[in-house]
Structure formats: C-alpha cells, structure tokens
C-alpha atoms as a PDB file:
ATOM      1  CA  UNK A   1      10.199  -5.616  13.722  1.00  0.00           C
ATOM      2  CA  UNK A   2      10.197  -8.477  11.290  1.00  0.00           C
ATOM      3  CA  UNK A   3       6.727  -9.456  11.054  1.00  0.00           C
ATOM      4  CA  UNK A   4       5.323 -12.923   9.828  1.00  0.00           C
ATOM      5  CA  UNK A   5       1.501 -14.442  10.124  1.00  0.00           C
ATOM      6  CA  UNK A   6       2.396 -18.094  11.964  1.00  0.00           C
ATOM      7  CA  UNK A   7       0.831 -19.986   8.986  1.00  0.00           C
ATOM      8  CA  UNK A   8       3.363 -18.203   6.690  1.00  0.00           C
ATOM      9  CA  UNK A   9       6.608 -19.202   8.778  1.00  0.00           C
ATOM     10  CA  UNK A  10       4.862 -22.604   9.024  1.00  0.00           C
ATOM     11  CA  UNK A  11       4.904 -23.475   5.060  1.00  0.00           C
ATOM     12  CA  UNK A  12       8.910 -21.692   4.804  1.00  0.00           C
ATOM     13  CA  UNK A  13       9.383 -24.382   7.432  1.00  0.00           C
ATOM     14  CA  UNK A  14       7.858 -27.446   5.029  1.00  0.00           C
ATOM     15  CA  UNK A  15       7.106 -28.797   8.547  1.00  0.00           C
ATOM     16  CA  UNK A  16       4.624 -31.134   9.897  1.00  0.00           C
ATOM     17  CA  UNK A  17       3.623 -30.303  14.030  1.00  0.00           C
ATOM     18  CA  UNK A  18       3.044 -33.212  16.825  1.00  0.00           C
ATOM     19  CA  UNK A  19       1.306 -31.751  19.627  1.00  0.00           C
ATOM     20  CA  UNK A  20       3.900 -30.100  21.806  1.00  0.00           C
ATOM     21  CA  UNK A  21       5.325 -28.255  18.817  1.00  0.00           C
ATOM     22  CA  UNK A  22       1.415 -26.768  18.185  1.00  0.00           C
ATOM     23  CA  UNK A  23       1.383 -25.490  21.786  1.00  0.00           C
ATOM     24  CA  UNK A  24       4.893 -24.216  21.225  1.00  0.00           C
ATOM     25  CA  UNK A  25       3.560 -22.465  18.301  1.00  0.00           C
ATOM     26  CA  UNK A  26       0.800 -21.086  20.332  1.00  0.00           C
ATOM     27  CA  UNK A  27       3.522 -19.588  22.471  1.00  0.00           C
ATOM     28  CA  UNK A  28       5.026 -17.947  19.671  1.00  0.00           C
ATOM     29  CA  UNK A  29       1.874 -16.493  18.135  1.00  0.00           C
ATOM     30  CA  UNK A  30       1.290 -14.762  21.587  1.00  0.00           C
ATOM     31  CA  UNK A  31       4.598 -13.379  21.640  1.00  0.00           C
ATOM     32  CA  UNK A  32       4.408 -12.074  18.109  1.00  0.00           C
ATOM     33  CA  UNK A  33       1.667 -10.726  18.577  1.00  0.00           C
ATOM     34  CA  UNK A  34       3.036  -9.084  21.926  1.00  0.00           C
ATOM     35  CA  UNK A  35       5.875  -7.474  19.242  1.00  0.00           C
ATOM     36  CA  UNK A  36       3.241  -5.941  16.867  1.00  0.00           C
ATOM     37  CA  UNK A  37       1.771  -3.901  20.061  1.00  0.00           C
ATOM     38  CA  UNK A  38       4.821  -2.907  21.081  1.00  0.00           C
ATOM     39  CA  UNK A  39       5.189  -1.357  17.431  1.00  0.00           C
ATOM     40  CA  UNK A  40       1.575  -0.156  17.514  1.00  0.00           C
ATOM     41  CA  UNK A  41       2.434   1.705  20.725  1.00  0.00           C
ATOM     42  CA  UNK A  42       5.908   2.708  19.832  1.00  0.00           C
ATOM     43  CA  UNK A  43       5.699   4.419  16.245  1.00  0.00           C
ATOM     44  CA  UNK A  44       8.699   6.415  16.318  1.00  0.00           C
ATOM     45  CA  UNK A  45      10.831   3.380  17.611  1.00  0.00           C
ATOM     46  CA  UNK A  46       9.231   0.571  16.031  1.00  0.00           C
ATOM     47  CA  UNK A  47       8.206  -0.092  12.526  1.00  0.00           C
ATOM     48  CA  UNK A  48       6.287  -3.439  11.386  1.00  0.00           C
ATOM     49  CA  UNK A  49       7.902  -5.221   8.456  1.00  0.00           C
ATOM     50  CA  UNK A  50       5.943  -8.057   6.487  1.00  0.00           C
ATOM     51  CA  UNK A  51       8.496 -10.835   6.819  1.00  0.00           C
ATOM     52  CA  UNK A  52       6.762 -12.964   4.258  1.00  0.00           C
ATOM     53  CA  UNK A  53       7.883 -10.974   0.961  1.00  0.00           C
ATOM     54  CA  UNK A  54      10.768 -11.490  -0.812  1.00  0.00           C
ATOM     55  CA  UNK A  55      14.233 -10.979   0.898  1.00  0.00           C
ATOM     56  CA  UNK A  56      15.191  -7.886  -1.959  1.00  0.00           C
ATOM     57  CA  UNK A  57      12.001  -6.572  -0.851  1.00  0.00           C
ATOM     58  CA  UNK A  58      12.549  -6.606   2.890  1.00  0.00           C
ATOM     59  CA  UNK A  59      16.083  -5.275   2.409  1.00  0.00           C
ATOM     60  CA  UNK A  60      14.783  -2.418   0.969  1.00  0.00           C
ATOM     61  CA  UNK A  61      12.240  -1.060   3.193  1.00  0.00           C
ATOM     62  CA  UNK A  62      14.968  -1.664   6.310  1.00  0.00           C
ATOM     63  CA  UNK A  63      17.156   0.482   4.022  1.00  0.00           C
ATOM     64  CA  UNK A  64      14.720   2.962   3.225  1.00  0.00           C
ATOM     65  CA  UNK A  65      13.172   3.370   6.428  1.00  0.00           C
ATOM     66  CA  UNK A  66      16.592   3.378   8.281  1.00  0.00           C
ATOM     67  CA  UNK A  67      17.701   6.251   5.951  1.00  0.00           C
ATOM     68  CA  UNK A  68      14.726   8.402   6.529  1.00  0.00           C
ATOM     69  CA  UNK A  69      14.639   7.851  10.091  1.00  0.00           C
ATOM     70  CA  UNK A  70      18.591   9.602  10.608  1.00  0.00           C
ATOM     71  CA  UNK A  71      17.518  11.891   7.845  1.00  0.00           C
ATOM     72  CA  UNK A  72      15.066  13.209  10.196  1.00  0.00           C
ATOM     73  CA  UNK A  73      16.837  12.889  13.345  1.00  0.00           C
ATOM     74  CA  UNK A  74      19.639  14.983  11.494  1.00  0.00           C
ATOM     75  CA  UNK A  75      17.489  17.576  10.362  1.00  0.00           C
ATOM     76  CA  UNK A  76      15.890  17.768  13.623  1.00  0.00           C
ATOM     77  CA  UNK A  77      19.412  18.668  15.589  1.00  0.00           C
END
C-alpha cells in the first residue's frame, strides 16, 4: 500500500483548498488511514510503503519486497 501523510500529497499538489475540498480531504485522510489498518492487520498481504520518497526509491522497495515475498512462497512449496 502506497502510503502518504495528507499534508505531503497536499504540497506535490501546489494546491490551495476552498471548503468542500478540506472536507473532501477529511474523507480521504479517514480512508487512508482505513488502508494502513488493513496493512497493520494483514502483514503477510499488505506492506506499507512511504509514498513521499523519491520515485527510484519507491521502485525499489516494491521490487525488493515483491522478490522476497515469491522467494518465500517458492521455498515454502
């Protein structure tokens, strides 16, 4: 799960909010945060991913992570 703090997405964005798009945003922060418990409860489906680093950086934890993850579920067959 691609995880990013609201006020992070908010400055990629360059974006000032009126009033509906704040409760909007409020929406969203409750359904991210919805996401990161589903990881929290789900280790061995879900991994959290900090969104806000560089893309190279992202890339490579999916990469790595993916690998390891059918590494293991090869080994474990």
């Amino acid at each position: 799960i691609l995880d990013m703090k609201t006020e992070e997405r908010l400055k990629r964005q360059k974006k000032s909010l009126d009033r509906l798009e704040s409760k909007v945003l409020e929406y969203q922060e409750r359904v991210a945060e919805g996401f990161r418990q589903i990881a929290r409860n789900n280790p061995d489906r879900c991994v959290l991913i900090d969104a806000s680093r560089k893309e190279e950086e992202i890339h490579e934890d999916i990469y790595r992570i993916t690998k390891e993850r059918i590494e293991k579920a090869i080994a474990n067959q």
